[in-house]
C-alpha atoms as a PDB file:
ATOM      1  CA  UNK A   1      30.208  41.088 -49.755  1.00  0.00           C
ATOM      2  CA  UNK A   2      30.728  37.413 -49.710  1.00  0.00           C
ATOM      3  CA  UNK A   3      33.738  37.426 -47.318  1.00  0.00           C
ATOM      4  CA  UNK A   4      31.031  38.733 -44.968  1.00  0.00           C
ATOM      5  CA  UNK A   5      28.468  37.093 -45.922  1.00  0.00           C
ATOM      6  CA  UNK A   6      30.708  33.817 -45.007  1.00  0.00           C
ATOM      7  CA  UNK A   7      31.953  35.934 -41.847  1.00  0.00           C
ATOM      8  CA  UNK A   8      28.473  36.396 -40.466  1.00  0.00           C
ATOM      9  CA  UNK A   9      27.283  32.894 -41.203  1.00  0.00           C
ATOM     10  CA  UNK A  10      30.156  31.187 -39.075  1.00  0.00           C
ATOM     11  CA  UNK A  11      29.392  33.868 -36.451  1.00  0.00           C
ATOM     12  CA  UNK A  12      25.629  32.839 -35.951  1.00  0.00           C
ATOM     13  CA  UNK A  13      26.598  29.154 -36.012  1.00  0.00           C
ATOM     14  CA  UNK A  14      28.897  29.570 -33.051  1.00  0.00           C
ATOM     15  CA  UNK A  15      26.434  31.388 -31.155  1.00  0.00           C
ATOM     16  CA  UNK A  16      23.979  28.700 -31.533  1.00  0.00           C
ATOM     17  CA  UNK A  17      25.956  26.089 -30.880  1.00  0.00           C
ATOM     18  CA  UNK A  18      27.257  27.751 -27.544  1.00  0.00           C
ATOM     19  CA  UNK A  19      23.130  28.312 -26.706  1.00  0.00           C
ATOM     20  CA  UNK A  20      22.897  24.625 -26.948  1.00  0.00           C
ATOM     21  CA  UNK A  21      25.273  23.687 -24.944  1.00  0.00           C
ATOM     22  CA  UNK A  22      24.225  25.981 -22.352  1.00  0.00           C
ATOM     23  CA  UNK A  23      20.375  24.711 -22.754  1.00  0.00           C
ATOM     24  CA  UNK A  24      21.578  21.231 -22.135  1.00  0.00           C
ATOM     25  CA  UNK A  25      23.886  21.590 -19.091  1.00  0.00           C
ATOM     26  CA  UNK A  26      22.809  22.902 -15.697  1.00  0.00           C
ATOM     27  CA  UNK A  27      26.791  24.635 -15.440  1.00  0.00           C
ATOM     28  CA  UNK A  28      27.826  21.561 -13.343  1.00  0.00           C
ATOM     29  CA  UNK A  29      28.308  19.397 -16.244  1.00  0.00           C
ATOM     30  CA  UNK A  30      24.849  17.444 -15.776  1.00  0.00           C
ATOM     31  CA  UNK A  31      22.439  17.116 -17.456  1.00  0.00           C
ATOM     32  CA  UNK A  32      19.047  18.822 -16.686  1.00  0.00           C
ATOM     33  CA  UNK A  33      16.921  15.391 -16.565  1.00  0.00           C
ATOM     34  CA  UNK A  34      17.777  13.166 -13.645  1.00  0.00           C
ATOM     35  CA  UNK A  35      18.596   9.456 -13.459  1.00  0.00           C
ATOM     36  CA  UNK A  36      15.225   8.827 -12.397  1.00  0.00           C
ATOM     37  CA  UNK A  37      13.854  10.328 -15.830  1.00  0.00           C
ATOM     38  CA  UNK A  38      12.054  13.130 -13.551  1.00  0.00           C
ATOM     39  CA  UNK A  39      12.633  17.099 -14.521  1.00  0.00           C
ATOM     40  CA  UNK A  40      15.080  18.490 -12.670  1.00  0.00           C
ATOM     41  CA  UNK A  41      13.132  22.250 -12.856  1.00  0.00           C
ATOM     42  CA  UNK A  42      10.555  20.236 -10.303  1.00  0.00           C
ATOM     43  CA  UNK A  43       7.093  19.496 -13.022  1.00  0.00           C
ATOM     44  CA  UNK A  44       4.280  18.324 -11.473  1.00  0.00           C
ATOM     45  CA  UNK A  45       3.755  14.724 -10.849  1.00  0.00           C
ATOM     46  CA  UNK A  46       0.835  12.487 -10.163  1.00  0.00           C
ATOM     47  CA  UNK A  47       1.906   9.391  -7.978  1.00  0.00           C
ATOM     48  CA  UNK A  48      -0.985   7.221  -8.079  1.00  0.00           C
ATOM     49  CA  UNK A  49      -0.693   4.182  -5.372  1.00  0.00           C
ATOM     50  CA  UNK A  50      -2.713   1.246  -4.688  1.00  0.00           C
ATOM     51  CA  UNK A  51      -2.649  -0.086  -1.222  1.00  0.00           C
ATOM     52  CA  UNK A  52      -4.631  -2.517   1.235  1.00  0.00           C
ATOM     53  CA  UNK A  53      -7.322  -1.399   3.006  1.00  0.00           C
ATOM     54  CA  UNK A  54      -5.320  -2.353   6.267  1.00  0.00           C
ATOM     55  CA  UNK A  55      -2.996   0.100   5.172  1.00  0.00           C
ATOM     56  CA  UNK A  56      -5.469   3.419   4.890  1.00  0.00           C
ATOM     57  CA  UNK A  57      -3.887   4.853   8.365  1.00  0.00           C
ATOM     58  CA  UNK A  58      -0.154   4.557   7.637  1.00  0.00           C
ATOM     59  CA  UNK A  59       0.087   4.715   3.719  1.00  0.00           C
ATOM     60  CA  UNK A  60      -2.275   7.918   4.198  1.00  0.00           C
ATOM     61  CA  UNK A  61       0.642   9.320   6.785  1.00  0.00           C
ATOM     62  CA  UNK A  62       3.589   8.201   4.424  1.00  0.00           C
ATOM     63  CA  UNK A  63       2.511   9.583   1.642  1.00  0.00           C
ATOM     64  CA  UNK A  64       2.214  13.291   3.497  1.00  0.00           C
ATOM     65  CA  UNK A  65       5.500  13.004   4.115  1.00  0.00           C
ATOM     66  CA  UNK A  66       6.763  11.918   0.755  1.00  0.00           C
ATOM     67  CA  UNK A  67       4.737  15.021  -0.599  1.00  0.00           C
ATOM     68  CA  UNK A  68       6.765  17.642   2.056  1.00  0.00           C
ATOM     69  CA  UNK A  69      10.301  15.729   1.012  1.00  0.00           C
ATOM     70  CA  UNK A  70       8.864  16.329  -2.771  1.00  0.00           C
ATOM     71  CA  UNK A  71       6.567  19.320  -3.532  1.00  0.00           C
ATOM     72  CA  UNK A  72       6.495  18.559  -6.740  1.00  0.00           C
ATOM     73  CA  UNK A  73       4.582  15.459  -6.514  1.00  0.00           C
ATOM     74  CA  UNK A  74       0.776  14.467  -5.302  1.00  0.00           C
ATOM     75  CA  UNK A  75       0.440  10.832  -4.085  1.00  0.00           C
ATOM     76  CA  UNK A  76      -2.975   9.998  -4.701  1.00  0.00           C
ATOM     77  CA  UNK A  77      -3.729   7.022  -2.801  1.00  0.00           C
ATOM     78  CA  UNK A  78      -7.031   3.952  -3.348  1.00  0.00           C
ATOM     79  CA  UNK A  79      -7.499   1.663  -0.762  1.00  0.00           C
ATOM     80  CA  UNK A  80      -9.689  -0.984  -1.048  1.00  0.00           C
ATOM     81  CA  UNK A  81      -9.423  -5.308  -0.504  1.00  0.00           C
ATOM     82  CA  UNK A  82      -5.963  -6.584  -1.935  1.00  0.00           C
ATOM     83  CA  UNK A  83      -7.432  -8.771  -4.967  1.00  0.00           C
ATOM     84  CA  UNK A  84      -9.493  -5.758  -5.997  1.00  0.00           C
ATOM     85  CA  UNK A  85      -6.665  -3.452  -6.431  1.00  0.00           C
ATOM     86  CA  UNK A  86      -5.310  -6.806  -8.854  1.00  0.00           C
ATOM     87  CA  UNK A  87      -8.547  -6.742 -10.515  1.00  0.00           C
ATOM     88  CA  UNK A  88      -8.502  -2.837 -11.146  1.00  0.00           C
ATOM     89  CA  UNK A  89      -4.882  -3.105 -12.556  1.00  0.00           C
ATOM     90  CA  UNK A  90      -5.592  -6.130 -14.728  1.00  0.00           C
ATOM     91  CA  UNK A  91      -8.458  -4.692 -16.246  1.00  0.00           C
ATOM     92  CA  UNK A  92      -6.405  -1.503 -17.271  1.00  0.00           C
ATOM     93  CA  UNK A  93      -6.727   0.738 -14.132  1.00  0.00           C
ATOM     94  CA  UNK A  94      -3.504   3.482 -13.843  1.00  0.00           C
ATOM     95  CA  UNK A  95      -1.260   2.729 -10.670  1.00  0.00           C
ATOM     96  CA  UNK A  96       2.445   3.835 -10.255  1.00  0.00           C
ATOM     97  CA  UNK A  97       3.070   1.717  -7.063  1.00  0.00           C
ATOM     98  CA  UNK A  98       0.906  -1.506  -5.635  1.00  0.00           C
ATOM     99  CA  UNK A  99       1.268  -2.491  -2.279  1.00  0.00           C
ATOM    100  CA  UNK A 100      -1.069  -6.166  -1.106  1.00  0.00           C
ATOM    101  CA  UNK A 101      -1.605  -7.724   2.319  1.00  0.00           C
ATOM    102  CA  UNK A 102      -0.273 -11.394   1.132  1.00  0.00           C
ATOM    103  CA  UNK A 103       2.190 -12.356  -0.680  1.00  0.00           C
ATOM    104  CA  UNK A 104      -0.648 -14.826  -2.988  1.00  0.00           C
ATOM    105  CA  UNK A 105      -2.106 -11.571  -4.117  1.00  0.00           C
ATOM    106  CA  UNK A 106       1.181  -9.892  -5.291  1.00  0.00           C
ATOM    107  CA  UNK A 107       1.896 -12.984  -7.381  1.00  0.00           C
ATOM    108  CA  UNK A 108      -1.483 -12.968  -9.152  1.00  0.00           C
ATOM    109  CA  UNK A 109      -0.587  -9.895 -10.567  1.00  0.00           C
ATOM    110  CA  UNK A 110       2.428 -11.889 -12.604  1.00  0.00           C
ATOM    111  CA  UNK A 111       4.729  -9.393 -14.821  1.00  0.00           C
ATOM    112  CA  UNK A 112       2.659  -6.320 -14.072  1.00  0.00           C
ATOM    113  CA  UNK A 113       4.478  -6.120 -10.312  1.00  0.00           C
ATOM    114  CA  UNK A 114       7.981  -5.439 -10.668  1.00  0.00           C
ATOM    115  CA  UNK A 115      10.339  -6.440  -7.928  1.00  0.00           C
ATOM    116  CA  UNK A 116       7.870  -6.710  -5.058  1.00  0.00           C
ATOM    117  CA  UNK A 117       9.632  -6.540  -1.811  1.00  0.00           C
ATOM    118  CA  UNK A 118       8.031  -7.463   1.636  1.00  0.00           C
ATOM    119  CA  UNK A 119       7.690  -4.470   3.767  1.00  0.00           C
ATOM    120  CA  UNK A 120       5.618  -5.284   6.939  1.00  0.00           C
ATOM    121  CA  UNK A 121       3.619  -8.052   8.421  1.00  0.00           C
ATOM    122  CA  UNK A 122       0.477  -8.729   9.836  1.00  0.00           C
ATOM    123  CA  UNK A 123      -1.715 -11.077  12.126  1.00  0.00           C
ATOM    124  CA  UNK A 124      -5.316 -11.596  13.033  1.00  0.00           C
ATOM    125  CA  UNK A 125      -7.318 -10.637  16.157  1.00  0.00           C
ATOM    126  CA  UNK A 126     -11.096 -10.759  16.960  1.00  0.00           C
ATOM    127  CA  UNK A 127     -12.660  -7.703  17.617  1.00  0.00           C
ATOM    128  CA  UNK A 128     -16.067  -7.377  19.219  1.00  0.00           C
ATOM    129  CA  UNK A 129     -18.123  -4.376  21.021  1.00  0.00           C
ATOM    130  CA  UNK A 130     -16.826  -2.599  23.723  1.00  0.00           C
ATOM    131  CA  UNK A 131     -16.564  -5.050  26.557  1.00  0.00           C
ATOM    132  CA  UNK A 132     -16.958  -7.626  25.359  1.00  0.00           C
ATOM    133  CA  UNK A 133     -20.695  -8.323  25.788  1.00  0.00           C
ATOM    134  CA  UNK A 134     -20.891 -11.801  24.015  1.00  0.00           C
ATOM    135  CA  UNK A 135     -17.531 -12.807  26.538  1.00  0.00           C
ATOM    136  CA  UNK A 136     -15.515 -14.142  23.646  1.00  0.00           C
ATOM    137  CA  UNK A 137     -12.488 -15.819  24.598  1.00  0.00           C
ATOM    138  CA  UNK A 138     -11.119 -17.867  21.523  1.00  0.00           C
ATOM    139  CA  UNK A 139     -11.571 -18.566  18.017  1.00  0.00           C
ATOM    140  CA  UNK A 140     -13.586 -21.355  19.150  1.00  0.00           C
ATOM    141  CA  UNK A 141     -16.522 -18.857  20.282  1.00  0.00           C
ATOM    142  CA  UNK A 142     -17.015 -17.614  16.878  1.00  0.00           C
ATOM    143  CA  UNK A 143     -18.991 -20.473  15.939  1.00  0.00           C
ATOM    144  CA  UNK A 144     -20.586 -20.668  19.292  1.00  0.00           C
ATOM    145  CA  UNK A 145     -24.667 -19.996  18.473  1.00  0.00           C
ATOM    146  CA  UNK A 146     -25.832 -16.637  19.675  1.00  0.00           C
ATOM    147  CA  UNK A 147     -22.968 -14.478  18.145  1.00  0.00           C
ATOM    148  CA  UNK A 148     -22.756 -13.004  14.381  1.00  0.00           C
ATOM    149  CA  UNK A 149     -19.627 -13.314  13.388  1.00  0.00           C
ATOM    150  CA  UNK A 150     -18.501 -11.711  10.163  1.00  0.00           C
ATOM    151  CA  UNK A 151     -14.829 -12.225   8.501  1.00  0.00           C
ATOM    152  CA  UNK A 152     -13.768 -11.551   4.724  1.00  0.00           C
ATOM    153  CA  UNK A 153     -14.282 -13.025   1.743  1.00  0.00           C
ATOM    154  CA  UNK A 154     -12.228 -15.788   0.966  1.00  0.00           C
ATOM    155  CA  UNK A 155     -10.135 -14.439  -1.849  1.00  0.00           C
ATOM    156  CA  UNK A 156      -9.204 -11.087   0.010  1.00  0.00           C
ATOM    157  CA  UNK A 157      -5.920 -11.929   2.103  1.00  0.00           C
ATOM    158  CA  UNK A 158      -7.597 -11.625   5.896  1.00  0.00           C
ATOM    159  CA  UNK A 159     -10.221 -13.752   4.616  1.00  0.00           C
ATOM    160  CA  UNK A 160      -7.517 -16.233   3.474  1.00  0.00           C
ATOM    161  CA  UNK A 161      -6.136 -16.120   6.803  1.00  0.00           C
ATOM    162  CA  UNK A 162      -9.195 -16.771   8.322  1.00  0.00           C
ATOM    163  CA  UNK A 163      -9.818 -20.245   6.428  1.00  0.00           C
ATOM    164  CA  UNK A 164      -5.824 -21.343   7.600  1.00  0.00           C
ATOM    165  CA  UNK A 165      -7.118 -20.398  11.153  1.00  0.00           C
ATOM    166  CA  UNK A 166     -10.022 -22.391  10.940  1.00  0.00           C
ATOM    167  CA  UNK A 167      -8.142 -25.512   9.056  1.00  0.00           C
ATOM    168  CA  UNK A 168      -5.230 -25.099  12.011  1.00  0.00           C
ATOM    169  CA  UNK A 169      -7.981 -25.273  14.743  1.00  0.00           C
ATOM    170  CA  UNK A 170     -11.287 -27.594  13.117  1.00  0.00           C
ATOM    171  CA  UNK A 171     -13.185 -24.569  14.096  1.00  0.00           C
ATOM    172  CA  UNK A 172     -15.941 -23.953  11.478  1.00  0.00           C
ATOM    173  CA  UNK A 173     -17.234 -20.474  11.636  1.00  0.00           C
ATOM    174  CA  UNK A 174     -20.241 -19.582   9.682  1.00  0.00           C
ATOM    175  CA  UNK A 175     -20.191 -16.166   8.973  1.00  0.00           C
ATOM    176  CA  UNK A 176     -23.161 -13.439   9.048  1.00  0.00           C
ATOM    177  CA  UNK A 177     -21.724 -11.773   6.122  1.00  0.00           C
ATOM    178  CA  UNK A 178     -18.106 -11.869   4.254  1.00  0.00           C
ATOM    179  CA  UNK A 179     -17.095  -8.803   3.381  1.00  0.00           C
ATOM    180  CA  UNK A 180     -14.845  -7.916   0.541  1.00  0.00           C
ATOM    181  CA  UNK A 181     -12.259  -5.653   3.031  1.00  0.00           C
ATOM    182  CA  UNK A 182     -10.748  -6.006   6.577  1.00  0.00           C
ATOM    183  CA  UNK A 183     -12.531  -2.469   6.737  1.00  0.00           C
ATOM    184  CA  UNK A 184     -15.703  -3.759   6.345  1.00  0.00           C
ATOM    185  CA  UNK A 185     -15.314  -6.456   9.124  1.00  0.00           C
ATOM    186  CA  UNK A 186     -14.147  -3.456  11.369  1.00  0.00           C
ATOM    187  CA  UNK A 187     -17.567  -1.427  10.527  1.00  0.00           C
ATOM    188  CA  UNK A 188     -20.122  -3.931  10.532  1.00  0.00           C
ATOM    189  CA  UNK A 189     -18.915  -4.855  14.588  1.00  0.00           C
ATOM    190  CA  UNK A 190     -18.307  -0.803  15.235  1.00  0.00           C
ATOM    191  CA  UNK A 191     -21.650  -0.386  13.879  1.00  0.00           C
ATOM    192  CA  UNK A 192     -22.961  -3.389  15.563  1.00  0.00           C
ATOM    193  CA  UNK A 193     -24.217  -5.471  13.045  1.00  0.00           C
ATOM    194  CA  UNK A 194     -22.463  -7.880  14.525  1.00  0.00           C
ATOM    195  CA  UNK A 195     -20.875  -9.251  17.396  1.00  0.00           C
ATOM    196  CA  UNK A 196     -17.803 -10.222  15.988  1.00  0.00           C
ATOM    197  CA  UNK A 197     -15.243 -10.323  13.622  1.00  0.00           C
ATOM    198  CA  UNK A 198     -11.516 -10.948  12.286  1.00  0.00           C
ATOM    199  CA  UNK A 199      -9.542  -8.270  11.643  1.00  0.00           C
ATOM    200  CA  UNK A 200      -5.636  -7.548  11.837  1.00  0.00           C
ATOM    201  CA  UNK A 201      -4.373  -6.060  14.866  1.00  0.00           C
ATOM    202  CA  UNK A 202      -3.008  -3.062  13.137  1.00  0.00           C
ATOM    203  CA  UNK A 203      -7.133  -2.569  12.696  1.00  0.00           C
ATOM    204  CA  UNK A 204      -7.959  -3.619  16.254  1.00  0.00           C
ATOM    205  CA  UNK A 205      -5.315  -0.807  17.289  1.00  0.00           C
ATOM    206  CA  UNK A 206      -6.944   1.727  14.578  1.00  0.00           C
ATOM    207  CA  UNK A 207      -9.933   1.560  16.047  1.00  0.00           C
ATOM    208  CA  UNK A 208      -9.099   2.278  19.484  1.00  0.00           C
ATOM    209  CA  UNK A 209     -11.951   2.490  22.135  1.00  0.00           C
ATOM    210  CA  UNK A 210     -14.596   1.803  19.497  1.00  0.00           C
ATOM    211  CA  UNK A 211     -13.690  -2.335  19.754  1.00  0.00           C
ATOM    212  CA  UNK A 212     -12.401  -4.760  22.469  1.00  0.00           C
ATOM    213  CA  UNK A 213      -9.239  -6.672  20.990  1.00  0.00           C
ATOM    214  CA  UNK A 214      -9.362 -10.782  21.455  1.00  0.00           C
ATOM    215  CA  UNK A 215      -6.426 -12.625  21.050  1.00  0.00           C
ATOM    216  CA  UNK A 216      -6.008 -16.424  20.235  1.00  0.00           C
ATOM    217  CA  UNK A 217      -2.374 -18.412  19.988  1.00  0.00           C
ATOM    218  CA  UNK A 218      -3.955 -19.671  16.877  1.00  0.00           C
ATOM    219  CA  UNK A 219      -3.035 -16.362  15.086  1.00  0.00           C
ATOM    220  CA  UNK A 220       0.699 -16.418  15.308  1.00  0.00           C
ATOM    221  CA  UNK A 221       1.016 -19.366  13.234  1.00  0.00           C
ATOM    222  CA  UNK A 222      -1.041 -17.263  10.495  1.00  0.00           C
ATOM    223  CA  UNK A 223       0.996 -14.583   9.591  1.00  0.00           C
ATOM    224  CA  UNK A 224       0.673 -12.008   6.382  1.00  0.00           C
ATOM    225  CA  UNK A 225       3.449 -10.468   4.824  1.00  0.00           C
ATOM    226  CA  UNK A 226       2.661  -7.560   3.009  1.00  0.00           C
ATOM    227  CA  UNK A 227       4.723  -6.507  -0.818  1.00  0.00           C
ATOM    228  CA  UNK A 228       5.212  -4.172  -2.201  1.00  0.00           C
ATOM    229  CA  UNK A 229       6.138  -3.528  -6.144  1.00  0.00           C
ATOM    230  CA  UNK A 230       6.336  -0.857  -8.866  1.00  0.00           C
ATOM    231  CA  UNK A 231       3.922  -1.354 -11.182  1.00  0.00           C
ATOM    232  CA  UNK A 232       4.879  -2.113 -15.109  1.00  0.00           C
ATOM    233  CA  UNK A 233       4.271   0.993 -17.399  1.00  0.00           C
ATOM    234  CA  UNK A 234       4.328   3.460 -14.846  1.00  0.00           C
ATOM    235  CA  UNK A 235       5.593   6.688 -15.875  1.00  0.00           C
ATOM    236  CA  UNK A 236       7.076   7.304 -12.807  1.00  0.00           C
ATOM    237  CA  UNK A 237       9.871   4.888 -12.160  1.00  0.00           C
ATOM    238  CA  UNK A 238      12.215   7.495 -10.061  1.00  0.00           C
ATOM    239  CA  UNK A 239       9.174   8.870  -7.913  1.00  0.00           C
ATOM    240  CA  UNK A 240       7.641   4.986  -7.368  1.00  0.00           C
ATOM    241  CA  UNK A 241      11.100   3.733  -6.316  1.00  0.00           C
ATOM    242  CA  UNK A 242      11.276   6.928  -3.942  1.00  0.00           C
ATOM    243  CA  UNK A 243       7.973   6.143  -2.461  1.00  0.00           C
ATOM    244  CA  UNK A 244       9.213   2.112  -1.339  1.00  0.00           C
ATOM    245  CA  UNK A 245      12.004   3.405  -0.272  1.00  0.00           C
ATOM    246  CA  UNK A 246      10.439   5.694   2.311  1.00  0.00           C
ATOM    247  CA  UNK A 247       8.097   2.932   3.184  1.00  0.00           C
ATOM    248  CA  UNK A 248      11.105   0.205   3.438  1.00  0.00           C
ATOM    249  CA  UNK A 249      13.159   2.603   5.032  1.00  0.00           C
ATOM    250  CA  UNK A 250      13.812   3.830   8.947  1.00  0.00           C
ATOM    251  CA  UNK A 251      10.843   6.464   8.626  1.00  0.00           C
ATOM    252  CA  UNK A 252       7.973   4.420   6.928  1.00  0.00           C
ATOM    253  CA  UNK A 253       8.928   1.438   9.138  1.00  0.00           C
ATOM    254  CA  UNK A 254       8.229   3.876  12.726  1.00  0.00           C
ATOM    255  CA  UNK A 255       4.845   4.708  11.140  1.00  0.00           C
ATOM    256  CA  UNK A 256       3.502   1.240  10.457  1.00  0.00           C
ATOM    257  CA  UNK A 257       5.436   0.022  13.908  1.00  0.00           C
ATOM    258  CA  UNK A 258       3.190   2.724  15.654  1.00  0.00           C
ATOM    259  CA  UNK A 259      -0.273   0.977  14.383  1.00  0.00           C
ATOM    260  CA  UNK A 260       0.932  -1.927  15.123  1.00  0.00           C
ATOM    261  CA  UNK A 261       1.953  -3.691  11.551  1.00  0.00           C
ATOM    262  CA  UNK A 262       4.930  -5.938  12.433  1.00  0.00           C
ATOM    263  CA  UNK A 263       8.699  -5.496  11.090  1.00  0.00           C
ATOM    264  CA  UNK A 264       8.940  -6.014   6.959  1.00  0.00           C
ATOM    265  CA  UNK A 265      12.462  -7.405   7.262  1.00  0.00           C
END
């Protein structure tokens, strides 16, 4: 009875060490968790990214197409000014993946943005009413009485852009309102609050037929270059680095190119 008591024993030992093994190994010799520290069997994953409200168009389109390449994952995107987005994260807000419309912004966020890399630029434009009514021509006719100008606020990156304009050209505009987006420039003209406003061209070209685009050779000395980073603590390294790669690579580059965001590199 002992010899088979000791025969038995060994026997159920083997077979659990060979269930191990097989638990632990796909039958390639890998193991079932991936470098990125994702599942392998495809669990569900919330990507949650923070993005400029310039970006709401392409970021919106890029992140549809990250969720065909990966069904396993939802990108849930919130778009709002740049140094909100900071604000949010700073104050404990949850975000996988922060993308700004300056470069000032990124760096305000310190150690929380890991690696930020820039990924596409920008530059202003006025935008006013279809046709122009108020026959704006140049920075200069922002500050020209008669027409309501509106801009952002100072510490959101277009509104930062706006004061370098004015500094580069001695034009001081007094604005109607400053607004704490680039989206709520484009509404209060589109809703016509006001006459004017500027906005980048990506959100001149957004909003189509609804505005009349202004240019000024004061803008191309004033240009934003937008970062993007991996925020620190995310749970979702592998899925966040995915998700700048498809915006740094060939296929989120043709998307922004398309609404007119300039080349990141």
């Amino acid at each position: 009875m002992t010899r088979n008591r000791i025969r038995l024993a060994a026997l159920a030992m083997t077979v659990a060490a060979l269930a191990t093994a097989c638990s632990s190994n796909d039958g390639s010799g890998s193991s079932n968790t991936s470098a990125s520290g994702s599942s392998a069997s495809g669990a569900p994953v919330t990507l949650t990214v923070f993005a400029a409200a310039s970006l709401k168009k392409g970021f919106t389109e890029i992140a549809q197409d990250f969720e065909k390449a990966h069904p396993n994952v939802t990108v849930k995107t919130t778009f709002d000014g740049s140094s909100a987005l900071v604000t949010q994260i700073k104050q404990g807000a949850s975000a996988d993946v922060i993308a700004t419309a300056d470069q000032k912004t990124m760096t305000s966020l310190g150690a929380d943005a890991l690696d930020p890399t820039t990924f596409t630029r920008n530059v202003l434009t006025i935008i006013t009413a279809p046709g122009n009514p108020k026959n704006i021509t140049s920075v200069r006719d922002l500050a020209r009485s008669g027409v309501t100008t509106v801009l952002c606020a100072p510490q959101v990156p277009c509104g930062n852009a706006a004061a370098t304009v004015e500094k580069n050209t001695g034009v001081d505009i007094r604005p109607a309102s400053e607004e704490t987006s680039v989206s709520g420039v484009v509404t209060k003209v589109t809703s016509g609050q006001a006459d004017a406003g500027l906005v980048y061209t990506s959100d001149a070209k957004a909003a189509g037929s609804k505005v009349a685009a202004v240019n000024d050779p004061a803008f191309a000395a004033v240009v934003n270059e937008y970062p993007i980073a991996t925020v620190k603590g995310t749970q979702h390294a592998g899925e966040a680095k995915q998700f700048i790669d498809l915006v740094t690579g060939t296929e989120g580059q043709q998307v922004l190119n398309a609404l007119g965001f300039g080349a990141g590199r």
